[in-house]
C-alpha atoms as a PDB file:
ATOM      1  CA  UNK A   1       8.203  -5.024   9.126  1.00  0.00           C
ATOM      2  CA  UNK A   2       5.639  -4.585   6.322  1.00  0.00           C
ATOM      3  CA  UNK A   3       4.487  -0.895   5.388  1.00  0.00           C
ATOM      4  CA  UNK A   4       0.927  -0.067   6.087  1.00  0.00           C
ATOM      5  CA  UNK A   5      -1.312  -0.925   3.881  1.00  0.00           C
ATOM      6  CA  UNK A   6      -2.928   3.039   3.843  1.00  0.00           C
ATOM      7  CA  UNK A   7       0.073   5.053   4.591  1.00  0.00           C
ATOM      8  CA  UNK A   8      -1.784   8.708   5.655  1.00  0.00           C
ATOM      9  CA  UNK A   9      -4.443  10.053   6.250  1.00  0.00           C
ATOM     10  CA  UNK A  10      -6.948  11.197   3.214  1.00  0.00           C
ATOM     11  CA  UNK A  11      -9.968  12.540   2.883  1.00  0.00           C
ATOM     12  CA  UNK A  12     -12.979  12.158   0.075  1.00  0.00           C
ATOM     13  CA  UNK A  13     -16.546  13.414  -0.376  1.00  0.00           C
ATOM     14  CA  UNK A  14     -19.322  13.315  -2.441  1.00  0.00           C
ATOM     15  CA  UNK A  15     -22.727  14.966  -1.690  1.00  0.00           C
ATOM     16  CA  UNK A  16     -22.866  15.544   1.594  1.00  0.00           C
ATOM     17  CA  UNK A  17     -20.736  12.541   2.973  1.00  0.00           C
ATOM     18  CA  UNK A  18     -16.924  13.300   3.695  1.00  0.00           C
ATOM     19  CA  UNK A  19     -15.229  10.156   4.206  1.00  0.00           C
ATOM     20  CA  UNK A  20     -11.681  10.643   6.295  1.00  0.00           C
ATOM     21  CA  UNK A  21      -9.091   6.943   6.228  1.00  0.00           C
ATOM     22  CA  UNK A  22      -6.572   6.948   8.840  1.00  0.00           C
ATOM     23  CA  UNK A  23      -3.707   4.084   8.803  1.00  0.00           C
ATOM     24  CA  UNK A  24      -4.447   2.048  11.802  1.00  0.00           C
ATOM     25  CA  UNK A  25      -1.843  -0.012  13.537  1.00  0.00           C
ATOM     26  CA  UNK A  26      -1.452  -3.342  12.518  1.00  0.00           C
ATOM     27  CA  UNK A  27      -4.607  -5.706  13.393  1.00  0.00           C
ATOM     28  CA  UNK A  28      -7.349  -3.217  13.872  1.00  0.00           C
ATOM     29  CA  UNK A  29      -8.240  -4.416  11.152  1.00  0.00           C
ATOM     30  CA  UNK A  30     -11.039  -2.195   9.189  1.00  0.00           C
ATOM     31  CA  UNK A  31     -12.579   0.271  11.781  1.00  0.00           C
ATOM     32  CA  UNK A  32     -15.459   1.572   9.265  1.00  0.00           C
ATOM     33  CA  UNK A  33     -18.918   0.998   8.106  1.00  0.00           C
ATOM     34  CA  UNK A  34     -20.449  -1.696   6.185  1.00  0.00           C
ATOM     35  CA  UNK A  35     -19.749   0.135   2.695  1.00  0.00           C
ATOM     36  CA  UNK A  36     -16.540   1.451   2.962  1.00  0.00           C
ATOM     37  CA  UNK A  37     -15.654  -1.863   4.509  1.00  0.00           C
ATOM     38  CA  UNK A  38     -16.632  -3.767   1.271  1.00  0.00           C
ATOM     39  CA  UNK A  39     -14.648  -0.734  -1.058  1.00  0.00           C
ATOM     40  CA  UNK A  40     -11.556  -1.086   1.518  1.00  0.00           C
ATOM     41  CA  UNK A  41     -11.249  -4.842   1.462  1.00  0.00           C
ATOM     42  CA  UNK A  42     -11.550  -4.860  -2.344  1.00  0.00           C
ATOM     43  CA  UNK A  43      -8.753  -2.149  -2.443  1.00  0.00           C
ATOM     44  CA  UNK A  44      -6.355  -4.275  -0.518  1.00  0.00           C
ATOM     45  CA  UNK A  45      -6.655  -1.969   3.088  1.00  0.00           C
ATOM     46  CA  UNK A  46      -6.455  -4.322   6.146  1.00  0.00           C
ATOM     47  CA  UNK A  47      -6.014  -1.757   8.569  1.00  0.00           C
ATOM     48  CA  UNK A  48      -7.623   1.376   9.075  1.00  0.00           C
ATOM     49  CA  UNK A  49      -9.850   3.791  10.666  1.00  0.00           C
ATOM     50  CA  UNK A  50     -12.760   5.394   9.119  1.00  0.00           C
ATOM     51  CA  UNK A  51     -14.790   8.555   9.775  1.00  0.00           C
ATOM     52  CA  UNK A  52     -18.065   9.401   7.803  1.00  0.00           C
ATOM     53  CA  UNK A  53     -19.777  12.593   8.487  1.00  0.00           C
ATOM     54  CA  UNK A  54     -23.133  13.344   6.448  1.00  0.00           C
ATOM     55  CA  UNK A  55     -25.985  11.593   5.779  1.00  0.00           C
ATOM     56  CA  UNK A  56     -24.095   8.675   5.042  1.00  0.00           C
ATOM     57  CA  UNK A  57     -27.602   6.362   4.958  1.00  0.00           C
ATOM     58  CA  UNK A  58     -26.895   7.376   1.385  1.00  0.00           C
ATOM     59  CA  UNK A  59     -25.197   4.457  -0.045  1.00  0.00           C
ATOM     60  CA  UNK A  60     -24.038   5.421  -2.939  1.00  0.00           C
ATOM     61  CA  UNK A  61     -22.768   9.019  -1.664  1.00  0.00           C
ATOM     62  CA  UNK A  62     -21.096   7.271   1.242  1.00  0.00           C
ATOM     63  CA  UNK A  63     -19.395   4.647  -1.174  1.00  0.00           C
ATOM     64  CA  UNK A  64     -18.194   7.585  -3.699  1.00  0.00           C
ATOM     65  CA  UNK A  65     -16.931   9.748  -0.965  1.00  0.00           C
ATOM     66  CA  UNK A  66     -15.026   6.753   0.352  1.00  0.00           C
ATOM     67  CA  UNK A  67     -13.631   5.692  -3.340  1.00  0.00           C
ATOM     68  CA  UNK A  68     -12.616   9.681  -3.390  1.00  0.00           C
ATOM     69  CA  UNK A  69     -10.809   9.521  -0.489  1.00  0.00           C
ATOM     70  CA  UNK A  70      -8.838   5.997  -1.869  1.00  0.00           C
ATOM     71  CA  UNK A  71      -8.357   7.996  -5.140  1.00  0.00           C
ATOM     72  CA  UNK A  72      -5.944  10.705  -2.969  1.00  0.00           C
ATOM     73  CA  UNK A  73      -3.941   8.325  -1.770  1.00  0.00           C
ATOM     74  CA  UNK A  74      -2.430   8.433  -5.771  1.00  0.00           C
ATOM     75  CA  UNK A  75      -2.639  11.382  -5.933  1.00  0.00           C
ATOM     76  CA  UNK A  76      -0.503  12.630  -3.241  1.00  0.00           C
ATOM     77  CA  UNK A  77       3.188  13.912  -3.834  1.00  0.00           C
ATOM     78  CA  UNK A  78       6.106  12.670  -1.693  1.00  0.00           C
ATOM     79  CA  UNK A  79       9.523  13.454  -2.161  1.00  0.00           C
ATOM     80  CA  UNK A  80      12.027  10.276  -1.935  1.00  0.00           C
ATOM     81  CA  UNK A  81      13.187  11.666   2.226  1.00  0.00           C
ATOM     82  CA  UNK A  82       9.629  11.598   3.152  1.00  0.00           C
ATOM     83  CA  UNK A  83       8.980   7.451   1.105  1.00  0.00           C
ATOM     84  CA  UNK A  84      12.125   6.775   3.030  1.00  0.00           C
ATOM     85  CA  UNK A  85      11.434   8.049   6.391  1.00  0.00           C
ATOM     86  CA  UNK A  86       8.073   6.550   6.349  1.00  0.00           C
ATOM     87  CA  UNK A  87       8.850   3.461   4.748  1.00  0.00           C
ATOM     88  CA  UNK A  88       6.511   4.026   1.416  1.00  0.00           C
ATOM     89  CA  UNK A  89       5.919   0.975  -0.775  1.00  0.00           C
ATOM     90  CA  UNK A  90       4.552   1.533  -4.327  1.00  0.00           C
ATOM     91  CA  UNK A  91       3.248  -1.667  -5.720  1.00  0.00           C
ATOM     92  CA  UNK A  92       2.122  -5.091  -4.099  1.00  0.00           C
ATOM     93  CA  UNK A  93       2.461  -5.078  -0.095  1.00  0.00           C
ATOM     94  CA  UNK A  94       2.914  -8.889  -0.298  1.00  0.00           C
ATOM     95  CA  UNK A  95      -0.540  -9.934  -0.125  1.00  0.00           C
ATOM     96  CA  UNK A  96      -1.218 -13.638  -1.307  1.00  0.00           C
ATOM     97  CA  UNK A  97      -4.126 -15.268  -2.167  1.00  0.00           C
ATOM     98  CA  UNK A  98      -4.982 -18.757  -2.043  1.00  0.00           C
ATOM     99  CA  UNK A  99      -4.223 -21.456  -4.755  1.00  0.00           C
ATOM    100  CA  UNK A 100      -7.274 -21.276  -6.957  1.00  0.00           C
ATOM    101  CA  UNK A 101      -8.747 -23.910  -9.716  1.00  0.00           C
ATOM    102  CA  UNK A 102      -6.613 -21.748 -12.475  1.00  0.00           C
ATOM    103  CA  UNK A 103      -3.279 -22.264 -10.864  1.00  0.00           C
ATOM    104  CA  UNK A 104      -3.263 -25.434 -10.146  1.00  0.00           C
ATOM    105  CA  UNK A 105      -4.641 -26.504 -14.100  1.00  0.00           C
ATOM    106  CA  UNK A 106      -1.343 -24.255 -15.479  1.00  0.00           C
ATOM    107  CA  UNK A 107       1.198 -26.123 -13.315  1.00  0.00           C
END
């Protein structure tokens, strides 16, 4: 099957919101707040669990923390046994969009 779209879990914070992403099993879909559900769907994440701690009533804290905690998932090392063993994609997970105005005036 396809890899998950967030393949561990991470954690970010800013202020005093800490943001933690766990992979979620295929159509939870986004278990999160409003903001990091507008950062996460932008990113490409269709499944996944969220945890905010903090005064997260504080957009734009909440909405760094949770761009932090995207940021790690970059920034993370894994050696070639561990993208194996947990099937690890780099790149696009073979999400398509639909046909828009553009495509169909090049073809």
């Amino acid at each position: 099957g396809q890899p998950h779209s967030l393949p561990f879990e991470v954690r970010g914070s800013t202020g005093s919101v800490t943001v933690d992403l766990k992979p979620a099993p295929r159509g939870v879909s986004l278990a999160v707040g409003d903001v990091a559900k507008k950062l996460l769907t932008l990113a490409g994440v269709r499944d996944s669990w969220g945890f905010a701690r903090g005064n997260t009533k504080t957009k734009v804290n909440y909405a760094m923390a949770t761009f932090e905690a995207l940021k790690q998932t970059s920034r993370m090392r894994v050696t070639d046994a561990q993208q194996e063993s947990l099937n690890i994609v780099s790149g696009p997970t073979g999400i398509t969009f639909g046909e828009t105005d553009v495509d169909a005036q090049e073809e």
